[in-house]
C-alpha atoms as a PDB file:
ATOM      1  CA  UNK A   1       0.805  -7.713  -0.121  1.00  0.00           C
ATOM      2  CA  UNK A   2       0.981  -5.235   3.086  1.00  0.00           C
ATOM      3  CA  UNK A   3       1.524  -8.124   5.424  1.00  0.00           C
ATOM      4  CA  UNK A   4       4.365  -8.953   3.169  1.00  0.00           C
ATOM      5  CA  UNK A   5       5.493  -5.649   2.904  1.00  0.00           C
ATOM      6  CA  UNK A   6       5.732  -5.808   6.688  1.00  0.00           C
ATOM      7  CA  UNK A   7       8.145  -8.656   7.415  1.00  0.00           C
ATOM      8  CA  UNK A   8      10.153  -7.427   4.562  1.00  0.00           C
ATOM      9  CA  UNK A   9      10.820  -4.571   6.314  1.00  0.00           C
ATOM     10  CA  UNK A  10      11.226  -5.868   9.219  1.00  0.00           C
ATOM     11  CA  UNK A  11      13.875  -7.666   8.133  1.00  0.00           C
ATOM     12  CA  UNK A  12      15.443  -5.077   6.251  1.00  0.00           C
ATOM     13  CA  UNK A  13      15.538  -3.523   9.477  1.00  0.00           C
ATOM     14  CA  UNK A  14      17.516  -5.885  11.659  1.00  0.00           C
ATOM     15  CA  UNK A  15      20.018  -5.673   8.137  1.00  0.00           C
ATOM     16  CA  UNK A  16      20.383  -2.257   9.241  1.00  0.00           C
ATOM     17  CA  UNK A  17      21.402  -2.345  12.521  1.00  0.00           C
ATOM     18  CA  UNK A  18      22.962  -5.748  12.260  1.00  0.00           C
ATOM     19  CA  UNK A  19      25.466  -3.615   9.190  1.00  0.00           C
ATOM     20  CA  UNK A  20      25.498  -0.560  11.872  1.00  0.00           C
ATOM     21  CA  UNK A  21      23.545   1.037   8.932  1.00  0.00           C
ATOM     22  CA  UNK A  22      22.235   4.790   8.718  1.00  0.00           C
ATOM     23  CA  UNK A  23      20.354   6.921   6.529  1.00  0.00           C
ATOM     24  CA  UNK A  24      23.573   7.818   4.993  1.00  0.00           C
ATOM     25  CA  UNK A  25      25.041   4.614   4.665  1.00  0.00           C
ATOM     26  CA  UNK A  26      24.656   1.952   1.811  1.00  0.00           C
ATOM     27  CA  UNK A  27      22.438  -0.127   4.818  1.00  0.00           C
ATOM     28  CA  UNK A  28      20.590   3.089   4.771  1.00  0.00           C
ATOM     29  CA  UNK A  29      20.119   2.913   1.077  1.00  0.00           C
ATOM     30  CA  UNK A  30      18.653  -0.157   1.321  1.00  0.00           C
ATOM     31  CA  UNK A  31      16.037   0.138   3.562  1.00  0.00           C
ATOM     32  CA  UNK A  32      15.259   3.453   1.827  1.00  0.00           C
ATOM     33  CA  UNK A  33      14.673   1.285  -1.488  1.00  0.00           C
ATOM     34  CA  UNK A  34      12.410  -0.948   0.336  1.00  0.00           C
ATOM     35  CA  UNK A  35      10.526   1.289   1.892  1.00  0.00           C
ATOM     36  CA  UNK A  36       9.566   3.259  -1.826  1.00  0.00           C
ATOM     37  CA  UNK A  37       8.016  -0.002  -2.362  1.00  0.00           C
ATOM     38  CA  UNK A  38       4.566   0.308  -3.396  1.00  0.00           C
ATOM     39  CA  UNK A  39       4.920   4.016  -2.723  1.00  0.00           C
ATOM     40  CA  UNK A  40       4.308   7.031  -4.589  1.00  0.00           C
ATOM     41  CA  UNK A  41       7.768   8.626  -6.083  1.00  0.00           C
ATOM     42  CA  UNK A  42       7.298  11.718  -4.206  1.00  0.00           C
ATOM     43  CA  UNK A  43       7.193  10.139  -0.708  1.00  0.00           C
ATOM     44  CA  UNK A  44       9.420  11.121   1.868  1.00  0.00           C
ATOM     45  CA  UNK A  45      11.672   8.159   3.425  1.00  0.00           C
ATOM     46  CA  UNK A  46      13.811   8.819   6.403  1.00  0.00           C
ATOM     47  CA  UNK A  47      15.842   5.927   7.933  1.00  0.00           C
ATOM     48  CA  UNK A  48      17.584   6.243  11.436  1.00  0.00           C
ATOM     49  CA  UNK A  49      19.787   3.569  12.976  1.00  0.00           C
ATOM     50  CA  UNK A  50      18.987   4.019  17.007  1.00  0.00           C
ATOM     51  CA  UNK A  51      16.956   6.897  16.930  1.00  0.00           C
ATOM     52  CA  UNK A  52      13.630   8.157  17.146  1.00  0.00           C
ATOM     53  CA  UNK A  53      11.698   9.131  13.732  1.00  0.00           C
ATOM     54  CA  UNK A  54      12.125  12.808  13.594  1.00  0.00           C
ATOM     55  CA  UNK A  55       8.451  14.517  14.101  1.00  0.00           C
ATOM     56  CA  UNK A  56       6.584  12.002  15.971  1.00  0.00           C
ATOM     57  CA  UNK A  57       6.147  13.294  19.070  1.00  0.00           C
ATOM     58  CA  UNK A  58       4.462  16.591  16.865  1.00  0.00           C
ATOM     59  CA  UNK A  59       2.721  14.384  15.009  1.00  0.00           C
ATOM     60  CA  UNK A  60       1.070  12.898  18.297  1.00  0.00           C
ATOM     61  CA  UNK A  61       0.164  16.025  19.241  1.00  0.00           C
ATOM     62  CA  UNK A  62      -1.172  18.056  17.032  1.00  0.00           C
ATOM     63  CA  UNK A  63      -2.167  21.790  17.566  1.00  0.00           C
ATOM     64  CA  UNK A  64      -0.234  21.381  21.019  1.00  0.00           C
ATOM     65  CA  UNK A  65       1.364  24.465  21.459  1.00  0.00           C
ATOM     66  CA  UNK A  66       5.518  23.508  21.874  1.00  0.00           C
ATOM     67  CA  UNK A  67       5.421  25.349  25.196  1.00  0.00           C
ATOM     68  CA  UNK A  68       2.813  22.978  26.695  1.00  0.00           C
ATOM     69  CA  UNK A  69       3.849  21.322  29.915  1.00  0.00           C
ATOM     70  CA  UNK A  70       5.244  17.553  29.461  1.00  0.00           C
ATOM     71  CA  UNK A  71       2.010  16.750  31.079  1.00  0.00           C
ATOM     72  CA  UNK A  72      -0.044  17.118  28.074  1.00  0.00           C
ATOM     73  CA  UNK A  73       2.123  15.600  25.253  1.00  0.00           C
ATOM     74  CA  UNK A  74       1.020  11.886  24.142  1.00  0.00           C
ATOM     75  CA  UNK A  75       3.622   9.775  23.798  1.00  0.00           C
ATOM     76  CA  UNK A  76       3.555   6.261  21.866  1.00  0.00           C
ATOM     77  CA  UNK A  77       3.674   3.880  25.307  1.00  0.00           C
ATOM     78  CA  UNK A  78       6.292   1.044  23.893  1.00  0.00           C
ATOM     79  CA  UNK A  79       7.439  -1.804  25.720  1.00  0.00           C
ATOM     80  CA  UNK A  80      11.317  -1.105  26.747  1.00  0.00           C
ATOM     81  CA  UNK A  81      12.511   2.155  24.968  1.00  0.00           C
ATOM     82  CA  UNK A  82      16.287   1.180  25.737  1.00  0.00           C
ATOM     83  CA  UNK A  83      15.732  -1.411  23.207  1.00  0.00           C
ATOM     84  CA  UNK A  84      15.318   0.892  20.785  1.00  0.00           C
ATOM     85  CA  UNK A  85      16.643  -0.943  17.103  1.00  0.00           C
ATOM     86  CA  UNK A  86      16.099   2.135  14.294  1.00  0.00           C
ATOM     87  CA  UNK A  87      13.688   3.810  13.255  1.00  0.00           C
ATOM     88  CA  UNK A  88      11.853   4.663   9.563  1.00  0.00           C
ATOM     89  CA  UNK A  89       9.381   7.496   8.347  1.00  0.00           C
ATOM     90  CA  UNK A  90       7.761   8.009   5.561  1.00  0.00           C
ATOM     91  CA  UNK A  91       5.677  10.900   4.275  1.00  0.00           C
ATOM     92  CA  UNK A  92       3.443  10.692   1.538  1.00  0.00           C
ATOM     93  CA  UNK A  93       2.399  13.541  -0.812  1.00  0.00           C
ATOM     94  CA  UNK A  94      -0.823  13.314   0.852  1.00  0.00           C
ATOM     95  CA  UNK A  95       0.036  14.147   4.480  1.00  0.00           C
ATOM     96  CA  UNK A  96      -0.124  11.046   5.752  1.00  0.00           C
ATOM     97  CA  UNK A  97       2.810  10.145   7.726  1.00  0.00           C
ATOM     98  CA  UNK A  98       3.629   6.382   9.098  1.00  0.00           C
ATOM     99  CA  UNK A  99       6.391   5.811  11.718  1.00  0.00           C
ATOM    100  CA  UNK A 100       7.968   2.954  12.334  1.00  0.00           C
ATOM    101  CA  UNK A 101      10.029   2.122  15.378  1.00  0.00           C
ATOM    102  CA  UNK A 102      11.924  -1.366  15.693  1.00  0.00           C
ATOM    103  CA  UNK A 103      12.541  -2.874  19.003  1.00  0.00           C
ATOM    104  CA  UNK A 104      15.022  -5.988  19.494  1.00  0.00           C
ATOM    105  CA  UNK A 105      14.078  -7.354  22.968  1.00  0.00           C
ATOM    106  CA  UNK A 106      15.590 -10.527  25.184  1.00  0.00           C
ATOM    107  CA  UNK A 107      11.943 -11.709  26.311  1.00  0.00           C
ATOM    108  CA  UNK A 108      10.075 -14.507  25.085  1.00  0.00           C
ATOM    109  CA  UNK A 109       7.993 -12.769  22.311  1.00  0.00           C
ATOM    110  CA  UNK A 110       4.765 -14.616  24.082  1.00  0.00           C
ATOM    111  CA  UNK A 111       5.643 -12.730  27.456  1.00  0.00           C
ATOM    112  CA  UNK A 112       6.411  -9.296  25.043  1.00  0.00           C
ATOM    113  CA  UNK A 113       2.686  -9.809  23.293  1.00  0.00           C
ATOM    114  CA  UNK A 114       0.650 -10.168  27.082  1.00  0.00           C
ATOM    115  CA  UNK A 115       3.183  -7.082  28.114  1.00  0.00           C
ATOM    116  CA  UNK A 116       1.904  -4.853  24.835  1.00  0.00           C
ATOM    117  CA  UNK A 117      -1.823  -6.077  25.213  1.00  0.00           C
ATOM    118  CA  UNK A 118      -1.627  -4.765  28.761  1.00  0.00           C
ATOM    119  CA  UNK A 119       0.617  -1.320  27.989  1.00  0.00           C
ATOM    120  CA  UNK A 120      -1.253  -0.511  24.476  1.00  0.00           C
ATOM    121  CA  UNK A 121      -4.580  -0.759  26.315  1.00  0.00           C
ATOM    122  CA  UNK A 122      -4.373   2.333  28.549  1.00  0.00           C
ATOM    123  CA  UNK A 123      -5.001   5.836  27.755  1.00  0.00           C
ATOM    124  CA  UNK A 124      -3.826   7.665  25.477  1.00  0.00           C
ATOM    125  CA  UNK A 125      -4.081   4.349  23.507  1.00  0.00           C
ATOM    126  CA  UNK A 126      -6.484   1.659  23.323  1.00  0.00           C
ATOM    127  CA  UNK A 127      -6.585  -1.987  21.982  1.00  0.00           C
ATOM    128  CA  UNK A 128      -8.790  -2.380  19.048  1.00  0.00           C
ATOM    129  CA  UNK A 129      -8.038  -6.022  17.336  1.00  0.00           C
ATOM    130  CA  UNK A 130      -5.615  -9.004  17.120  1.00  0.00           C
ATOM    131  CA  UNK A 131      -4.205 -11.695  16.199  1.00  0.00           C
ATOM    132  CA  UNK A 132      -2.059 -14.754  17.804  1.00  0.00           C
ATOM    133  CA  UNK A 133      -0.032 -17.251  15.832  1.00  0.00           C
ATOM    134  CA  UNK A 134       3.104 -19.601  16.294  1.00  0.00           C
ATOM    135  CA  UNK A 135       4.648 -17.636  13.442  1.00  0.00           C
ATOM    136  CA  UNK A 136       4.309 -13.890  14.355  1.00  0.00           C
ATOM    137  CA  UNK A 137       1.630 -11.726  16.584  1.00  0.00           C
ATOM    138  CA  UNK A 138      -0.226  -8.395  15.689  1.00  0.00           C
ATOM    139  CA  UNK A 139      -2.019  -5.992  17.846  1.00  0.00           C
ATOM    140  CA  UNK A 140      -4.182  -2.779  16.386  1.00  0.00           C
ATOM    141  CA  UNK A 141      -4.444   0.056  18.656  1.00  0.00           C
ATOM    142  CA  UNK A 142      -5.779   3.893  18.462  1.00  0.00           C
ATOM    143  CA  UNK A 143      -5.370   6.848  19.706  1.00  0.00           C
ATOM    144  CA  UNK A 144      -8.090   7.862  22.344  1.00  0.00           C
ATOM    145  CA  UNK A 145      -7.133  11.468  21.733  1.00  0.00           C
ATOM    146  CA  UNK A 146      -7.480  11.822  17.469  1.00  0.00           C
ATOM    147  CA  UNK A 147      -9.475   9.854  15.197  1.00  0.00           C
ATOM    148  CA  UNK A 148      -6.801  10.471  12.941  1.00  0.00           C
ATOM    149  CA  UNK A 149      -4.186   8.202  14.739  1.00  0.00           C
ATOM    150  CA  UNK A 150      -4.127   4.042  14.860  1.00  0.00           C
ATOM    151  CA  UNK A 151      -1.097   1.822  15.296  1.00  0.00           C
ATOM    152  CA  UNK A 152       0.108  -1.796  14.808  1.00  0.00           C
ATOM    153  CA  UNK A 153       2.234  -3.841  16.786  1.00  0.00           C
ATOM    154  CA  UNK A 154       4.002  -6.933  15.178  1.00  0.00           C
ATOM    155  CA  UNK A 155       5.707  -9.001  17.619  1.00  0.00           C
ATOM    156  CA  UNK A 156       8.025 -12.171  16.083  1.00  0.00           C
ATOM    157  CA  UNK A 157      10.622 -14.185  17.556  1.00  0.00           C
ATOM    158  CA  UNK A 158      13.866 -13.494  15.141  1.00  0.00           C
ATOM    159  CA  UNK A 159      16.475 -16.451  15.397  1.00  0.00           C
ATOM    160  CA  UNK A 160      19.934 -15.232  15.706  1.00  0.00           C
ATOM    161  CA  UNK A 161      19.202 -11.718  16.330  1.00  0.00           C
ATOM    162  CA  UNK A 162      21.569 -10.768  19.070  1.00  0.00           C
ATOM    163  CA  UNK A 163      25.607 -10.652  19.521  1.00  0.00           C
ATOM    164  CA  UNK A 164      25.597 -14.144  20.631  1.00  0.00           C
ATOM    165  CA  UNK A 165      22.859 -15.963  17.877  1.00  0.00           C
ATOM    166  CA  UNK A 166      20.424 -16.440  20.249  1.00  0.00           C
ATOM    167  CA  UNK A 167      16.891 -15.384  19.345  1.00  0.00           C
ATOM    168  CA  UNK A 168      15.446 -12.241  20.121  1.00  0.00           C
ATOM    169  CA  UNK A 169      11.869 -10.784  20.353  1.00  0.00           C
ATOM    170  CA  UNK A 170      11.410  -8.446  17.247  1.00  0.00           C
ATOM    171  CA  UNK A 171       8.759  -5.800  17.618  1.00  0.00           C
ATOM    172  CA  UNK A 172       7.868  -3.145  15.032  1.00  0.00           C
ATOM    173  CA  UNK A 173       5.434  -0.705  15.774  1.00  0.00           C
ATOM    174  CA  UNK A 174       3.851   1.344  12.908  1.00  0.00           C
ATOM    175  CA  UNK A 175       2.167   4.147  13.714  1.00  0.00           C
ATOM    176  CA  UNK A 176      -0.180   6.465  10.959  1.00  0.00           C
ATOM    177  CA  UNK A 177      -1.186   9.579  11.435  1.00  0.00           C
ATOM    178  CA  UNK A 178      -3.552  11.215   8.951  1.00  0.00           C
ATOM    179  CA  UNK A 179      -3.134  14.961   8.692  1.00  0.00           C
ATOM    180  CA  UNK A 180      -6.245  16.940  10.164  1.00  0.00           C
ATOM    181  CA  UNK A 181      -7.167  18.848   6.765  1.00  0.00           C
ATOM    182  CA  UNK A 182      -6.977  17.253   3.210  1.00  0.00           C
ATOM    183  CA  UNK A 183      -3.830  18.188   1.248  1.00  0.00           C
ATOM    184  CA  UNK A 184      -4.742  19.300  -2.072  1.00  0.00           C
ATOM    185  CA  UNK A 185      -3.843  16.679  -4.604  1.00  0.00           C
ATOM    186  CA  UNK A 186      -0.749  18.064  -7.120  1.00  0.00           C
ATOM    187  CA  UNK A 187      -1.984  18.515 -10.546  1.00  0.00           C
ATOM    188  CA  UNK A 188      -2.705  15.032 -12.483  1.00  0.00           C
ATOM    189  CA  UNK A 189      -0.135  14.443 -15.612  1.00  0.00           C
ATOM    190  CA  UNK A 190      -0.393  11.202 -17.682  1.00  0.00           C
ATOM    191  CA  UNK A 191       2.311   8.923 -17.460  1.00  0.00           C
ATOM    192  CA  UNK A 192       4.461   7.437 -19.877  1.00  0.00           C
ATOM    193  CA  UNK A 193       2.153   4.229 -21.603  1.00  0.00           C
ATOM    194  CA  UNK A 194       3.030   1.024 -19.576  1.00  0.00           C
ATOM    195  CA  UNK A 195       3.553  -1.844 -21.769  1.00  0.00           C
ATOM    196  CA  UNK A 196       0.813  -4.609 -22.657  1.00  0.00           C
ATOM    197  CA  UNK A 197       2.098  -7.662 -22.637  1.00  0.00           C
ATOM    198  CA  UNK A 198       3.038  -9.004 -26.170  1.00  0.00           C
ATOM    199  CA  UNK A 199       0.152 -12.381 -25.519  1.00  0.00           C
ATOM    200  CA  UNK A 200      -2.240  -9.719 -25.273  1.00  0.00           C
ATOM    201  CA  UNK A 201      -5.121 -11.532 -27.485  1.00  0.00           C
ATOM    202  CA  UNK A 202      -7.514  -8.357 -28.402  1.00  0.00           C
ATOM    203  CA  UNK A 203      -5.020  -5.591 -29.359  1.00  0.00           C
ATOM    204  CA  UNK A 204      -8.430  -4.138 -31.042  1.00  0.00           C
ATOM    205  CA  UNK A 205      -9.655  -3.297 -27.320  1.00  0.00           C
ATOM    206  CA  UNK A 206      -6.758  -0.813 -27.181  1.00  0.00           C
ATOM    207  CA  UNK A 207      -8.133   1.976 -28.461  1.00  0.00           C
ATOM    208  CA  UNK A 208      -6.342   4.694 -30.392  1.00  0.00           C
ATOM    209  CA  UNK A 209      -5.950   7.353 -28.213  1.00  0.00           C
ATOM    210  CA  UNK A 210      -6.361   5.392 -25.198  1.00  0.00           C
ATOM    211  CA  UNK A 211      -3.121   5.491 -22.597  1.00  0.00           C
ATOM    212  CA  UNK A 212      -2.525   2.299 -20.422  1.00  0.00           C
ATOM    213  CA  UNK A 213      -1.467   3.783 -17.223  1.00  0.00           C
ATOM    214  CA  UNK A 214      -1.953   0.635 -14.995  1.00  0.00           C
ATOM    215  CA  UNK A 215      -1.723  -2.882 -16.489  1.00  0.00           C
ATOM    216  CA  UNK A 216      -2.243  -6.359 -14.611  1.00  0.00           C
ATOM    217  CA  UNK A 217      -1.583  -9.399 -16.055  1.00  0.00           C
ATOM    218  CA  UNK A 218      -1.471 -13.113 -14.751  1.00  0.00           C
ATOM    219  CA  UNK A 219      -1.461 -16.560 -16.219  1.00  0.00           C
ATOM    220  CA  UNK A 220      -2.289 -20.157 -15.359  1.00  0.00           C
ATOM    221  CA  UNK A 221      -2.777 -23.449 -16.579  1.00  0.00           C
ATOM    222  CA  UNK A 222      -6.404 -22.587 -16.992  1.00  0.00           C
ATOM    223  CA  UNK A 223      -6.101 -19.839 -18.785  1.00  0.00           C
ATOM    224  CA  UNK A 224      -4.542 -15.540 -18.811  1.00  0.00           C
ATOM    225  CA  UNK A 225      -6.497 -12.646 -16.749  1.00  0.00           C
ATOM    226  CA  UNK A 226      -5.801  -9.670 -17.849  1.00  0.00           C
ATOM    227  CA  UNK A 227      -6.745  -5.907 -15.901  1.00  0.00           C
ATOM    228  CA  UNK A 228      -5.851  -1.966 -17.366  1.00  0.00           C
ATOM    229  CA  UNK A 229      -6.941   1.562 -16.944  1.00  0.00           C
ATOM    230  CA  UNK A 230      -6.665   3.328 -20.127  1.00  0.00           C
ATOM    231  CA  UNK A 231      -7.546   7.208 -20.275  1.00  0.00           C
ATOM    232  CA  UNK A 232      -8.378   9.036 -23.242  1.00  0.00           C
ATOM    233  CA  UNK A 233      -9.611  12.574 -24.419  1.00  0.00           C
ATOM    234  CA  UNK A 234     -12.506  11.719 -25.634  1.00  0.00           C
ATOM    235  CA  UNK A 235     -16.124  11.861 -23.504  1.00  0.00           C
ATOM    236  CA  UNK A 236     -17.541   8.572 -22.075  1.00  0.00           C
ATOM    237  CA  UNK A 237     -20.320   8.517 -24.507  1.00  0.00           C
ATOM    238  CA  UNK A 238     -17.881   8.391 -27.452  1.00  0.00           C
ATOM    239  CA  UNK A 239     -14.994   6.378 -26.317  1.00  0.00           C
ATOM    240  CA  UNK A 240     -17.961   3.856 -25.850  1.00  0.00           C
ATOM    241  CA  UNK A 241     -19.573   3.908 -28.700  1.00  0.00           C
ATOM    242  CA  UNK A 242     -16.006   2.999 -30.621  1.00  0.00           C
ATOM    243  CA  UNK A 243     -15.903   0.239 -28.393  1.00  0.00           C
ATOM    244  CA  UNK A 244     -19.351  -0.846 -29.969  1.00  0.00           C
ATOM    245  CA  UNK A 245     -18.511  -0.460 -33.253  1.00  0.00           C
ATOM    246  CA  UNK A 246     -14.824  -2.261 -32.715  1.00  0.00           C
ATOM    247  CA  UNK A 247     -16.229  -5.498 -31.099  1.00  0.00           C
ATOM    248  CA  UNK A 248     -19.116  -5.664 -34.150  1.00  0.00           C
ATOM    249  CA  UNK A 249     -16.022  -5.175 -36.679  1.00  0.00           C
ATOM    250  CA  UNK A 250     -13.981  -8.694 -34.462  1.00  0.00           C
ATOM    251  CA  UNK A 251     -16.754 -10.991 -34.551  1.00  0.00           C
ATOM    252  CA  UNK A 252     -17.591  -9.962 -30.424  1.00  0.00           C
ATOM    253  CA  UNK A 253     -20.441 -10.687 -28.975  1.00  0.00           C
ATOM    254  CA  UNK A 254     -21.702  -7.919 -27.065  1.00  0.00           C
ATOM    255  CA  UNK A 255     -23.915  -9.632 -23.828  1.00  0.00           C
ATOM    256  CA  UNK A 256     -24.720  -6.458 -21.627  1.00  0.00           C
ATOM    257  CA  UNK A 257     -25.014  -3.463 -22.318  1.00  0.00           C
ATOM    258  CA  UNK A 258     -25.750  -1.513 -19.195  1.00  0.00           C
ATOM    259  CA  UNK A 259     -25.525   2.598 -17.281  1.00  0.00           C
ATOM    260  CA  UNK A 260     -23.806   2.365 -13.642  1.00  0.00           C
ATOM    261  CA  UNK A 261     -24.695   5.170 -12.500  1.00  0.00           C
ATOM    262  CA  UNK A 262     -22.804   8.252 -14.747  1.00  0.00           C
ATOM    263  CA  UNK A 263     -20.320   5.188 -15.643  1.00  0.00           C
ATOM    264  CA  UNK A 264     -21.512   2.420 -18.458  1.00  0.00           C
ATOM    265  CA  UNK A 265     -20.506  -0.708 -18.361  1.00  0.00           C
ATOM    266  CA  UNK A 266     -20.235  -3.234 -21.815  1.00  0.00           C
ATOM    267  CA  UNK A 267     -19.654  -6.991 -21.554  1.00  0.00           C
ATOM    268  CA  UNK A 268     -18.611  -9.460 -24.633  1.00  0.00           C
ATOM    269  CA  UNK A 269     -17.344 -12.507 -25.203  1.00  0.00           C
ATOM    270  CA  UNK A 270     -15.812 -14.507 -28.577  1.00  0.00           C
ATOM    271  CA  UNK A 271     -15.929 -18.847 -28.945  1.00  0.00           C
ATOM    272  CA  UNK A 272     -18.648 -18.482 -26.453  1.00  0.00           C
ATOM    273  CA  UNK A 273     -16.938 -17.587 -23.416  1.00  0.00           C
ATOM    274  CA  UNK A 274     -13.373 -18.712 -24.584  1.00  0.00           C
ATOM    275  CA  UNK A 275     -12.420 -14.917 -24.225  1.00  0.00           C
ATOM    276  CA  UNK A 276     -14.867 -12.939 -21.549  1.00  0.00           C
ATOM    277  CA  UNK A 277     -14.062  -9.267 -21.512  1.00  0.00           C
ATOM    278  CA  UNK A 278     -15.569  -6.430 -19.523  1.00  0.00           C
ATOM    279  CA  UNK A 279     -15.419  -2.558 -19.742  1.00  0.00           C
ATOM    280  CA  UNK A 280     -16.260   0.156 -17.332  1.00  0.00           C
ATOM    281  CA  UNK A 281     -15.844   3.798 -18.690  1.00  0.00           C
ATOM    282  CA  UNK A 282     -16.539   6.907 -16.792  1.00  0.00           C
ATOM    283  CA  UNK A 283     -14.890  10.278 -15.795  1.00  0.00           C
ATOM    284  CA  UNK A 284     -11.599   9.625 -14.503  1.00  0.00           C
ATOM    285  CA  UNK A 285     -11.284  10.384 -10.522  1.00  0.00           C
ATOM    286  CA  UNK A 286      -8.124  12.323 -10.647  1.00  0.00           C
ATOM    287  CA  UNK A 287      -8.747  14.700 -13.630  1.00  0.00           C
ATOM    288  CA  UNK A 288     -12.104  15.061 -15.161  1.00  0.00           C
ATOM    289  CA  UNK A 289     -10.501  16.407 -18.384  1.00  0.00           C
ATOM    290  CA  UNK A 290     -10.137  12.156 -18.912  1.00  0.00           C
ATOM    291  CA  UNK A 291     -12.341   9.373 -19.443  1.00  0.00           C
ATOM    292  CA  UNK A 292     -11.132   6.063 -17.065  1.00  0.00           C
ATOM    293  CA  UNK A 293     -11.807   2.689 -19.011  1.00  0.00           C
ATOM    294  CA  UNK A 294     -11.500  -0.233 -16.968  1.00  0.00           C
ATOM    295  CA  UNK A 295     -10.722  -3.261 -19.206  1.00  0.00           C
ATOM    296  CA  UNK A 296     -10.798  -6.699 -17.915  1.00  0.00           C
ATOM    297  CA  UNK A 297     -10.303  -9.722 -20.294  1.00  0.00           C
ATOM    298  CA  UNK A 298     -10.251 -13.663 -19.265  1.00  0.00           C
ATOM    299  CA  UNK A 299      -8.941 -15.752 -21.884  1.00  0.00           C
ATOM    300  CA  UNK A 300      -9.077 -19.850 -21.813  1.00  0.00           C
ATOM    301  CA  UNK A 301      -6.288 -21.934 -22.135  1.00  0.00           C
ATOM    302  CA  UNK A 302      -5.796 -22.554 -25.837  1.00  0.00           C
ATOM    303  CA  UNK A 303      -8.024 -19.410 -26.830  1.00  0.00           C
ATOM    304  CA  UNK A 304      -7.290 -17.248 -29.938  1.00  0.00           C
ATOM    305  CA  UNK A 305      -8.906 -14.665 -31.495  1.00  0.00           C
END
């Protein structure tokens, strides 16, 4: 999913500057949108069509005092800067802040890749992993300086990506930098219930009381997978002992029984292993005031309770 994340991005970028898009703009807008993917609603998200993120070079250098000669300030060491495409940040709640920087260059993207492996490798910054293919080329890299800075260059060829349709040499660096102190994490509040899908075979598993706030779902020709976190109110101990009494009541056949450390862990199955369910109930990470049941059901093709 990141790697996909990546190219879409990517390519959302060259939209940008291809529709001389801003932050402002409805090109902006876009790449905003695709950005929040996967991201927590409170993120930050700042696009910039030919400029530098805002912040990075203070996120570089942290605790450098702003009156510090030019001397001292890291910089991130990128191919040709001219070539300089747009720009994204984005901030989560957490501190964390990633920045990536989008160069279009006229090279051949194999002569751009031995230039970064070369450029990336020298202090501040060194070289750290990988990876070559005909498709698209990736390079890790850290900061010598912070433990709490590492980078990734993806290098591509991108047909038709200059004024003329010729191909161009795409690279998009993305640079994290964690913040040097942990954030304290805003209050947890339950979500609204997401929905279960309606081929859901064991509605008995849902609990009263119980809140789906993540729910996974997939099917095949083999069979349907199904994966939620429900929360509840109630203690551990409880929650699983209704889960005890509700498979006796179906006709389940409970086949472990088991402590996990503080967590326990049940496993059943009806039509001898046409439906295979497992549950994992403990104190939920984000707010002990909850208990956390994982609930995973496999159901064969042609199963029915």
């Amino acid at each position: 999913m990141r790697r996909f994340l990546v190219l879409l991005v990517a390519g959302i970028a060259l939209i940008v500057v291809a529709c001389g898009g801003g932050g402002d703009d409805e090109h902006g807008l876009l790449a905003d949108r695709i950005l929040r993917l996967g991201e927590d609603p409170a993120a930050v998200v700042d696009v910039r069509a030919g400029e530098i993120p805002a912040g990075l070079s203070e996120a570089l250098n942290p605790g450098l005092a702003a009156a510090a000669p030019a001397s001292e300030w890291i910089s991130l060491r990128v191919h040709r800067p001219d070539d300089l495409v747009g720009s994204f940040l984005i901030e989560r709640p957490d501190g964390v802040k990633s920045f990536w920087l989008l160069y279009d260059h006229t090279e051949a993207a194999l002569t751009v890749e031995q230039a970064l492996l070369r450029e990336l490798d020298e202090s501040p910054w060194q070289v750290i992993a990988g990876q070559s293919t005909r498709m698209e080329s990736g390079i890790r890299f850290q900061s010598t300086m912070s433990g709490d800075i590492d980078g990734t260059a993806i290098i591509r060829t991108v047909l038709g990506g200059d004024a003329e349709g010729g191909p161009v040499t795409s690279v998009v660096y993305i640079v994290e930098v964690r913040p040097g102190r942990v954030i304290d994490s805003p209050d947890f509040v339950l979500p609204d219930p997401r929905p279960v899908p309606n081929a859901f075979p064991a509605d008995f598993l849902l609990l009263d009381g119980l809140i789906p706030i993540t729910v996974l779902w997939g099917s095949s020709p083999a069979g349907s997978t199904y994966q939620m976190v429900l929360l509840g109110r109630d203690s551990a101990f409880e929650i699983v002992e209704q889960y005890r009494d509700a498979l006796r009541a179906e006709g389940w056949e409970l086949i472990d029984d088991r402590a996990v450390g503080f967590a326990t862990v049940l496993e059943f199955q009806k039509d001898e292993g046409a439906m295979l369910g497992t549950l994992t109930a403990d104190t939920f990470a984000d707010d002990d005031d909850y208990t956390s049941v994982l609930l995973e059901l496999q159901v064969a093709s042609g199963a029915t309770n």
